[in-house]
N, C-alpha and C. Protein backbone atom coordinates (compact mmCIF):
# COMPACT_ATOMS: atom_id res chain seq x y z
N UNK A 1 -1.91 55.47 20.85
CA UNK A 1 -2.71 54.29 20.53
C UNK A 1 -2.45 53.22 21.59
N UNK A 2 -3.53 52.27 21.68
CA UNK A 2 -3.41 51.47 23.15
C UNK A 2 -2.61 50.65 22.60
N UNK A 3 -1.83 49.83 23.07
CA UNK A 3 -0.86 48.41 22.65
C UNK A 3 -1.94 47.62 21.99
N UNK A 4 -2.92 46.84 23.16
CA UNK A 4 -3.96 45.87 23.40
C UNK A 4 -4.33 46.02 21.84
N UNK A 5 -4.77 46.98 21.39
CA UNK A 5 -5.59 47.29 20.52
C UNK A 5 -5.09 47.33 19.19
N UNK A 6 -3.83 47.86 18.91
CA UNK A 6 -2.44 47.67 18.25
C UNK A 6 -2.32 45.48 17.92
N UNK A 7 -2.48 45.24 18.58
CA UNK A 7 -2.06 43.47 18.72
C UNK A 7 -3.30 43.11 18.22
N UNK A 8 -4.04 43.44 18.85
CA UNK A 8 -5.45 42.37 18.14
C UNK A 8 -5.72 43.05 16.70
N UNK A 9 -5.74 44.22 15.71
CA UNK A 9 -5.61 44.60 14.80
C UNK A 9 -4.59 43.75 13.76
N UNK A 10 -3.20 43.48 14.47
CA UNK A 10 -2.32 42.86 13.94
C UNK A 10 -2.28 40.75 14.29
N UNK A 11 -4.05 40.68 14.59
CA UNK A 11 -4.01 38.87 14.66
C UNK A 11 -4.67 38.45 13.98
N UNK A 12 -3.80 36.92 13.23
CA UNK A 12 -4.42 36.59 12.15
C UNK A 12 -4.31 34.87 12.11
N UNK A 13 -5.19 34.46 11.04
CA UNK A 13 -5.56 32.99 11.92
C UNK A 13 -5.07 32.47 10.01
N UNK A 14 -4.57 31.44 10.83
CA UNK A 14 -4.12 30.25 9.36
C UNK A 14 -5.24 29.91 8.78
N UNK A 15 -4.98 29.29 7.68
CA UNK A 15 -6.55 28.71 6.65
C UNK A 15 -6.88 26.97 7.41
N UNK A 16 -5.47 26.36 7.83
CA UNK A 16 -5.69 25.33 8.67
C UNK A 16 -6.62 25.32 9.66
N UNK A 17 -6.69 26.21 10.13
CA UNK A 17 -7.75 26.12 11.51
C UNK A 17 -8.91 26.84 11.04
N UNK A 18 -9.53 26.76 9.49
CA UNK A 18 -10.63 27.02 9.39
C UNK A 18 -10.93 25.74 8.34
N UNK A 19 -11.36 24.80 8.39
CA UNK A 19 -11.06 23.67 7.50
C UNK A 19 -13.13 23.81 7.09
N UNK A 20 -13.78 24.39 7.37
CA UNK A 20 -15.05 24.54 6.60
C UNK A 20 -15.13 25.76 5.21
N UNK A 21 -13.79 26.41 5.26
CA UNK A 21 -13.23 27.63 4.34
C UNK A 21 -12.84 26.95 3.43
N UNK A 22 -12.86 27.61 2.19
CA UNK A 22 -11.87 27.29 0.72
C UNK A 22 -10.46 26.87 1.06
N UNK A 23 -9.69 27.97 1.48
CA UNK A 23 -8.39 27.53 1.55
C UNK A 23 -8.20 26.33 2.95
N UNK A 24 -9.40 26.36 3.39
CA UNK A 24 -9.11 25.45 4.76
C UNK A 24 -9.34 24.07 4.70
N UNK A 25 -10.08 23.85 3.94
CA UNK A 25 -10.32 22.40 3.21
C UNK A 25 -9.28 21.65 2.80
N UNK A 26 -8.03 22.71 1.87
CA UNK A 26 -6.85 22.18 0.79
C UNK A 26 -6.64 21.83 2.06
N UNK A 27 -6.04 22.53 2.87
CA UNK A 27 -4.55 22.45 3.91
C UNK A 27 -5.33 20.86 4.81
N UNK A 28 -6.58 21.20 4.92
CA UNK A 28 -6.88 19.92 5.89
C UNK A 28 -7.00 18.73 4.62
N UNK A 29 -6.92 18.38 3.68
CA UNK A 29 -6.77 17.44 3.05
C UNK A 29 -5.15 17.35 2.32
N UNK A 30 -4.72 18.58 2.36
CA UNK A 30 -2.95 18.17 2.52
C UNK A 30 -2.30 17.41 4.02
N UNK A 31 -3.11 18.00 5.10
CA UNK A 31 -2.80 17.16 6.10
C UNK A 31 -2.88 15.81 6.02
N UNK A 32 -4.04 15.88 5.60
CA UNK A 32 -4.60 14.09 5.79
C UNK A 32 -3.78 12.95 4.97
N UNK A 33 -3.70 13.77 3.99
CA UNK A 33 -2.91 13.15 2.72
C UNK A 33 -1.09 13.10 3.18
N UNK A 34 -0.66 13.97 4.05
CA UNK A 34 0.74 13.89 4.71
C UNK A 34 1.13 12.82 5.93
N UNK A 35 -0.49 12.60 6.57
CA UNK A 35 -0.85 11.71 7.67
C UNK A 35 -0.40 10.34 7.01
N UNK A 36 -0.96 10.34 6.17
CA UNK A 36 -1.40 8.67 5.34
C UNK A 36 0.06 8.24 4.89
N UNK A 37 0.65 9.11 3.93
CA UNK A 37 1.79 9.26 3.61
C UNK A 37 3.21 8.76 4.95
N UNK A 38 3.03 9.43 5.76
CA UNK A 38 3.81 8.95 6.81
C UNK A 38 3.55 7.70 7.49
N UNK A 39 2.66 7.48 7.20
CA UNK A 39 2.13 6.07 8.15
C UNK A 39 3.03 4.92 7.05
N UNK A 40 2.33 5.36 5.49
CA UNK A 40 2.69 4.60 4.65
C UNK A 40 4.47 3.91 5.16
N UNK A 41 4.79 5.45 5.02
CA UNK A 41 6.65 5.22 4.65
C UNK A 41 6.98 4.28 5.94
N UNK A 42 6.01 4.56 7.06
CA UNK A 42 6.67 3.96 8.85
C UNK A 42 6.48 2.53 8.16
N UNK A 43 5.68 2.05 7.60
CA UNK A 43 5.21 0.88 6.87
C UNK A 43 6.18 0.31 5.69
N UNK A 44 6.73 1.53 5.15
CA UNK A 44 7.93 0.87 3.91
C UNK A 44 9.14 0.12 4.73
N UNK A 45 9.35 1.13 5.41
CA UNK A 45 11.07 1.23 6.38
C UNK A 45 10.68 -0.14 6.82
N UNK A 46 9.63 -0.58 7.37
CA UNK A 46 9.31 -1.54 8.57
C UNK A 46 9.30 -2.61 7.40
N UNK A 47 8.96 -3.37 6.04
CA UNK A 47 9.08 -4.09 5.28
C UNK A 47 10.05 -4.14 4.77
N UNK A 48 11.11 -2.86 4.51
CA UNK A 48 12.53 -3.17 4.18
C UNK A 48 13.34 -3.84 5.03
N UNK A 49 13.35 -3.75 6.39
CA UNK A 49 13.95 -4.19 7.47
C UNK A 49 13.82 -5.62 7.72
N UNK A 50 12.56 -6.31 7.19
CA UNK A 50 11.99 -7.27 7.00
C UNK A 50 12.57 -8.23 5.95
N UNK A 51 12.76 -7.37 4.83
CA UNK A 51 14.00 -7.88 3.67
C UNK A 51 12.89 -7.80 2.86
N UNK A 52 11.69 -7.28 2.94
CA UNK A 52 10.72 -7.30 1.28
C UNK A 52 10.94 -6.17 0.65
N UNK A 53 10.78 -6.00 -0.48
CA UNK A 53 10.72 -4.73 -1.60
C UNK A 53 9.58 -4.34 -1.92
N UNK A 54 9.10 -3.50 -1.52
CA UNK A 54 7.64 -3.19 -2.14
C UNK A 54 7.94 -2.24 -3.29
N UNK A 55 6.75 -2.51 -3.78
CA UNK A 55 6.54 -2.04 -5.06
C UNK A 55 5.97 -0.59 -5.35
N UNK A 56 5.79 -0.19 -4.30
CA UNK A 56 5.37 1.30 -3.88
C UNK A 56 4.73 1.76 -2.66
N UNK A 57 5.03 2.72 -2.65
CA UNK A 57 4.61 3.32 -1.14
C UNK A 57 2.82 4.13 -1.05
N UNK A 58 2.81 4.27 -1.70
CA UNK A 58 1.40 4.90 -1.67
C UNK A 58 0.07 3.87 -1.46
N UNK A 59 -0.50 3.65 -0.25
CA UNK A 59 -1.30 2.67 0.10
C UNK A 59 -0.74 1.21 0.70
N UNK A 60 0.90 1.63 0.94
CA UNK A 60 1.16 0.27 1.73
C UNK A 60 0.68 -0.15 2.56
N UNK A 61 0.16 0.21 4.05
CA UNK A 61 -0.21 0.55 5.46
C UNK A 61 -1.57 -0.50 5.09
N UNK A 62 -2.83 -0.12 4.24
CA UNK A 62 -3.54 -0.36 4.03
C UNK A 62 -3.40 -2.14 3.26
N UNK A 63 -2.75 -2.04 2.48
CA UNK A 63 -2.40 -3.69 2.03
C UNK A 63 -1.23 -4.56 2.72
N UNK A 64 -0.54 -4.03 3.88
CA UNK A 64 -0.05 -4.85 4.83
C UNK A 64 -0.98 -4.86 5.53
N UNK A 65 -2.21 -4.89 5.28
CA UNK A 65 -2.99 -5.47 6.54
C UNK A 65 -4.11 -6.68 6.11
N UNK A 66 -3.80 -6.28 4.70
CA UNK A 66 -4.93 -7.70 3.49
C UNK A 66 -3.75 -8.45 3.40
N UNK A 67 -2.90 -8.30 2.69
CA UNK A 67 -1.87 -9.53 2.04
C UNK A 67 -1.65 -10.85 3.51
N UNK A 68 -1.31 -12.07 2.72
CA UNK A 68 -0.88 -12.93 4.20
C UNK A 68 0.73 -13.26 3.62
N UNK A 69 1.23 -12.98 2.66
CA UNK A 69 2.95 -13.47 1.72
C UNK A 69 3.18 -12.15 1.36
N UNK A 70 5.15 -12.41 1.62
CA UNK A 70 5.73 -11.74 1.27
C UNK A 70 5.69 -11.25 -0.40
N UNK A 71 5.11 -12.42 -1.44
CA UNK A 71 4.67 -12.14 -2.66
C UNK A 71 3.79 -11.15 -2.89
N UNK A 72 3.01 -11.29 -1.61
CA UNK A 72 1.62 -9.95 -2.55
C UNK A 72 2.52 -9.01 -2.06
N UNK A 73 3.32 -9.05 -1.03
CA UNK A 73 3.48 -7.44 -0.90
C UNK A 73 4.74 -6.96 -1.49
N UNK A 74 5.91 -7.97 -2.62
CA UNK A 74 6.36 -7.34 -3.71
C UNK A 74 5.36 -6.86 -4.81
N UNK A 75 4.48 -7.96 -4.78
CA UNK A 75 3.77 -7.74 -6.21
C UNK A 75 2.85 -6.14 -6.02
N UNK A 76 2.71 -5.88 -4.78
CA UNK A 76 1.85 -4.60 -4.62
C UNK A 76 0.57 -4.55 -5.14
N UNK A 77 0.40 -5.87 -4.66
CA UNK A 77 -1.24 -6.66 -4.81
C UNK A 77 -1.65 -7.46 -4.41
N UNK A 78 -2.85 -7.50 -3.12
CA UNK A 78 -3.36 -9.21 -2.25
C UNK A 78 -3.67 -10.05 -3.24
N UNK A 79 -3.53 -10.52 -3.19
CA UNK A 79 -4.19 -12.00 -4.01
C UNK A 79 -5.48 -12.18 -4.49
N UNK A 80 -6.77 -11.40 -3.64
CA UNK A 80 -8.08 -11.32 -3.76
C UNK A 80 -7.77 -10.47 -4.71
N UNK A 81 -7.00 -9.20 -5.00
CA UNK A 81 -6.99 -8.51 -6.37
C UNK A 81 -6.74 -8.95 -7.74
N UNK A 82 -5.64 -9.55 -7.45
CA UNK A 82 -4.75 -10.49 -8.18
C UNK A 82 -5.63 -11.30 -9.12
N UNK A 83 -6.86 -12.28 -8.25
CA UNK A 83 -7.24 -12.91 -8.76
C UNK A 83 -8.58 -12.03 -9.12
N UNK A 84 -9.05 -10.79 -8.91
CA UNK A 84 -10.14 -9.93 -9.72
C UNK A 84 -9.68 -9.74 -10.67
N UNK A 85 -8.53 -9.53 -11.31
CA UNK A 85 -8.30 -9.25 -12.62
C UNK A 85 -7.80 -10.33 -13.35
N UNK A 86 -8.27 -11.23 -13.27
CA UNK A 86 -8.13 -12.68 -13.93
C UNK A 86 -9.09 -12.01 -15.47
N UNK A 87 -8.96 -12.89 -16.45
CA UNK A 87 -9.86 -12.79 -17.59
C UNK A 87 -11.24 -12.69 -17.75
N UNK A 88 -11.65 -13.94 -16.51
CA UNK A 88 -12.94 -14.06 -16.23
C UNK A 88 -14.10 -12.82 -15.62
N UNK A 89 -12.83 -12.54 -15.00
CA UNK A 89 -13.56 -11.40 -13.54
C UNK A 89 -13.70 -9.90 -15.08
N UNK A 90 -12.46 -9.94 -15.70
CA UNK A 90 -12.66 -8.61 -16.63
C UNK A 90 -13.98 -8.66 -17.48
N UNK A 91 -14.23 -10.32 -17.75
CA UNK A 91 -15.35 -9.90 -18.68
C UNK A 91 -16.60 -9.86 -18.25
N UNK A 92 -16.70 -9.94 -16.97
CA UNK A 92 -18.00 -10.13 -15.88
C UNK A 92 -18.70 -10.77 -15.91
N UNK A 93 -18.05 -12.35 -16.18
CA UNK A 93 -18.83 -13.59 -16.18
C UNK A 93 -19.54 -13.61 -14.40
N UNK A 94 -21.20 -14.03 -14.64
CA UNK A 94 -21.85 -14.21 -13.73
C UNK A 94 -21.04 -14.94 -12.43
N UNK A 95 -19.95 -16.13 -12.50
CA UNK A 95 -19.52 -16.59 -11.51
C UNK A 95 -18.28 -15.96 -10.97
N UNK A 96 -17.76 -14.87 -11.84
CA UNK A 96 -16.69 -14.50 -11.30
C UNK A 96 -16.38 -14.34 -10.10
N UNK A 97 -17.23 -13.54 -9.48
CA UNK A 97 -17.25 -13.69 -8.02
C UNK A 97 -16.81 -14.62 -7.10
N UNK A 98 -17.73 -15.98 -7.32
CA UNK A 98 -17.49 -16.97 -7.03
C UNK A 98 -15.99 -17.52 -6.98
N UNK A 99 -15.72 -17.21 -8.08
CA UNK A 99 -14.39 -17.84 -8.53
C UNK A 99 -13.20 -17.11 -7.78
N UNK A 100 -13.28 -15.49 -8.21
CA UNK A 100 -12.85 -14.46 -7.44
C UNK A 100 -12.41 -15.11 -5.64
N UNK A 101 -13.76 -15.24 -4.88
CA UNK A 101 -13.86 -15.76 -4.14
C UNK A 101 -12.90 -17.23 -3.73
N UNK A 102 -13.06 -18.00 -4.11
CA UNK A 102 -12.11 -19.79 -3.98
C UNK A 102 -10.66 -19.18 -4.84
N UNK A 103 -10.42 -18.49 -5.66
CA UNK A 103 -9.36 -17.94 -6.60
C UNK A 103 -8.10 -17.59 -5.40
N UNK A 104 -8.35 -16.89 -5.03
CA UNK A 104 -7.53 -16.17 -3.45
C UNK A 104 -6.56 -17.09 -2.65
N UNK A 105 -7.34 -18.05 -2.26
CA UNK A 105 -6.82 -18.83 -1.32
C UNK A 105 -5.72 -19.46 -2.15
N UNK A 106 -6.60 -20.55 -3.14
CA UNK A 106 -5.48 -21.49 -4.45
C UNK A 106 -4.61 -20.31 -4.64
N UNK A 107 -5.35 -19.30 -5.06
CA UNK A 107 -3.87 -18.45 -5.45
C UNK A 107 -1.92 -18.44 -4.60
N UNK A 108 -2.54 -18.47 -3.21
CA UNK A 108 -1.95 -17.85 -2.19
C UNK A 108 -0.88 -19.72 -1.93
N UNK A 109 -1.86 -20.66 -2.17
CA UNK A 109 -1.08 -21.38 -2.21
C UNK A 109 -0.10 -21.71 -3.21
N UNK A 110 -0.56 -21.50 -4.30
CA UNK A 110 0.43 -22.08 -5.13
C UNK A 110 1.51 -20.93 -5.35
N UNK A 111 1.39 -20.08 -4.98
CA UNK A 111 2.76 -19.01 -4.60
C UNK A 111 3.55 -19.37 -4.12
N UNK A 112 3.00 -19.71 -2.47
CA UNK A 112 3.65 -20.53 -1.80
C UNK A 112 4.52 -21.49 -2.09
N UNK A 113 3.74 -22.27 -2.89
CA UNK A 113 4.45 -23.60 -3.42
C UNK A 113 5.88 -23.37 -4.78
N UNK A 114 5.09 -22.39 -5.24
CA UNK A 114 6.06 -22.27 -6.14
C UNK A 114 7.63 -21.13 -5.75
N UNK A 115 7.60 -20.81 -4.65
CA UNK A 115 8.61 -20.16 -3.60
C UNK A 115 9.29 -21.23 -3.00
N UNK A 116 8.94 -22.10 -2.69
CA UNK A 116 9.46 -23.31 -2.23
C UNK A 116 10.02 -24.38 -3.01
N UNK A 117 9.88 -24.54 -3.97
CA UNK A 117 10.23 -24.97 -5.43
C UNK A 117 11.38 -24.53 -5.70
N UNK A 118 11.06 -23.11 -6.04
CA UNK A 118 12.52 -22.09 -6.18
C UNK A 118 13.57 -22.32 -5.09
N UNK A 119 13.36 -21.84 -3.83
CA UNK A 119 14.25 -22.36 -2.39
C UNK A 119 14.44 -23.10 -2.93
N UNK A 120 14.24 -24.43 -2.87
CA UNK A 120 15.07 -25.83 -3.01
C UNK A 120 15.67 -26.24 -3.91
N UNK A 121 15.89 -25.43 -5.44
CA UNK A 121 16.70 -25.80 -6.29
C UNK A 121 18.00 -25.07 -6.32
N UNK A 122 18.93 -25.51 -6.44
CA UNK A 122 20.19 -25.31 -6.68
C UNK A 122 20.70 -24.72 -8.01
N UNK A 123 20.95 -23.41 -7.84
CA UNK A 123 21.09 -22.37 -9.44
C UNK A 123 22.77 -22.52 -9.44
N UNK A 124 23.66 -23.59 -9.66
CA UNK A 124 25.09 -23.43 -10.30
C UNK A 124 24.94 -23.65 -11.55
N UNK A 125 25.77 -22.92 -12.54
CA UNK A 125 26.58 -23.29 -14.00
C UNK A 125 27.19 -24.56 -13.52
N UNK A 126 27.53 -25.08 -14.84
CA UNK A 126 28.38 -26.54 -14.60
C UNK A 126 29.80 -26.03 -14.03
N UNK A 127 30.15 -25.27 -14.12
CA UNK A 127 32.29 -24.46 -13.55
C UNK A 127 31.77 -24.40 -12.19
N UNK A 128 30.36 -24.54 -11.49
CA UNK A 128 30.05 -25.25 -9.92
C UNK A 128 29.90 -23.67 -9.52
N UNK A 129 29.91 -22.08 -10.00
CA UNK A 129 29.90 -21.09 -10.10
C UNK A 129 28.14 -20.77 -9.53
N UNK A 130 27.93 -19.97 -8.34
CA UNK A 130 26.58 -20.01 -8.30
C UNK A 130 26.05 -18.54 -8.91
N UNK A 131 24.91 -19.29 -9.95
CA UNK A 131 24.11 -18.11 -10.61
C UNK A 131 22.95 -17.38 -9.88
């Protein structure tokens, strides 16, 4: 029997490199989904280092690029979200939007403000012990 002929009998192709196939679809949307995933985590490491805690890793990459405070990105929510799920926005009052809309910004400030509030007070027990 020829070798040549022996080898190409014995070649066989991954489901990855047929991504219009059944099994080639999974693997190329396990890729994609491993892609995203890694970007995410390069994105966690890089906010821990930073000193923030996020609140999860799945879609960080994507909301470190909306949030403008270290708050939305513990809370693991921009502020424009934040303020969509206000009461108003749930019951689909006609202005929500609107509100939605101007909601964001006020939001973002008074975070702000109220972070700065916190900073500047002094947490001792009376024994001068800091809590």
């Amino acid at each position: 029997m020829n070798p040549y002929l022996a080898k190409l009998r014995s070649l066989q192709f991954t489901p990855s490199s047929m991504p219009s196939r059944r099994d080639g679809a999974h693997c190329a949307a396990a890729n994609k989904a491993d892609k995203e995933l890694s970007r995410d985590l390069a994105t966690f490491k890089t906010l821990r280092e930073q000193g923030y805690n996020p609140k999860h890793i799945d879609g960080l990459t994507e909301l470190e690029k909306h949030v403008e405070s270290g708050f939305e990105i513990e809370r693991g929510q921009s502020a424009a979200d934040m303020a969509a799920s206000t009461p108003s926005a749930k019951r689909g009052d006609a202005d929500a939007g609107r509100d939605i809309a101007k909601g964001a910004p006020e939001f973002r400030k008074r975070a702000l403000e109220a972070k700065a509030h916190l900073d500047k007070q002094d947490f001792r027990d009376p024994g001068g012990m800091v809590v």
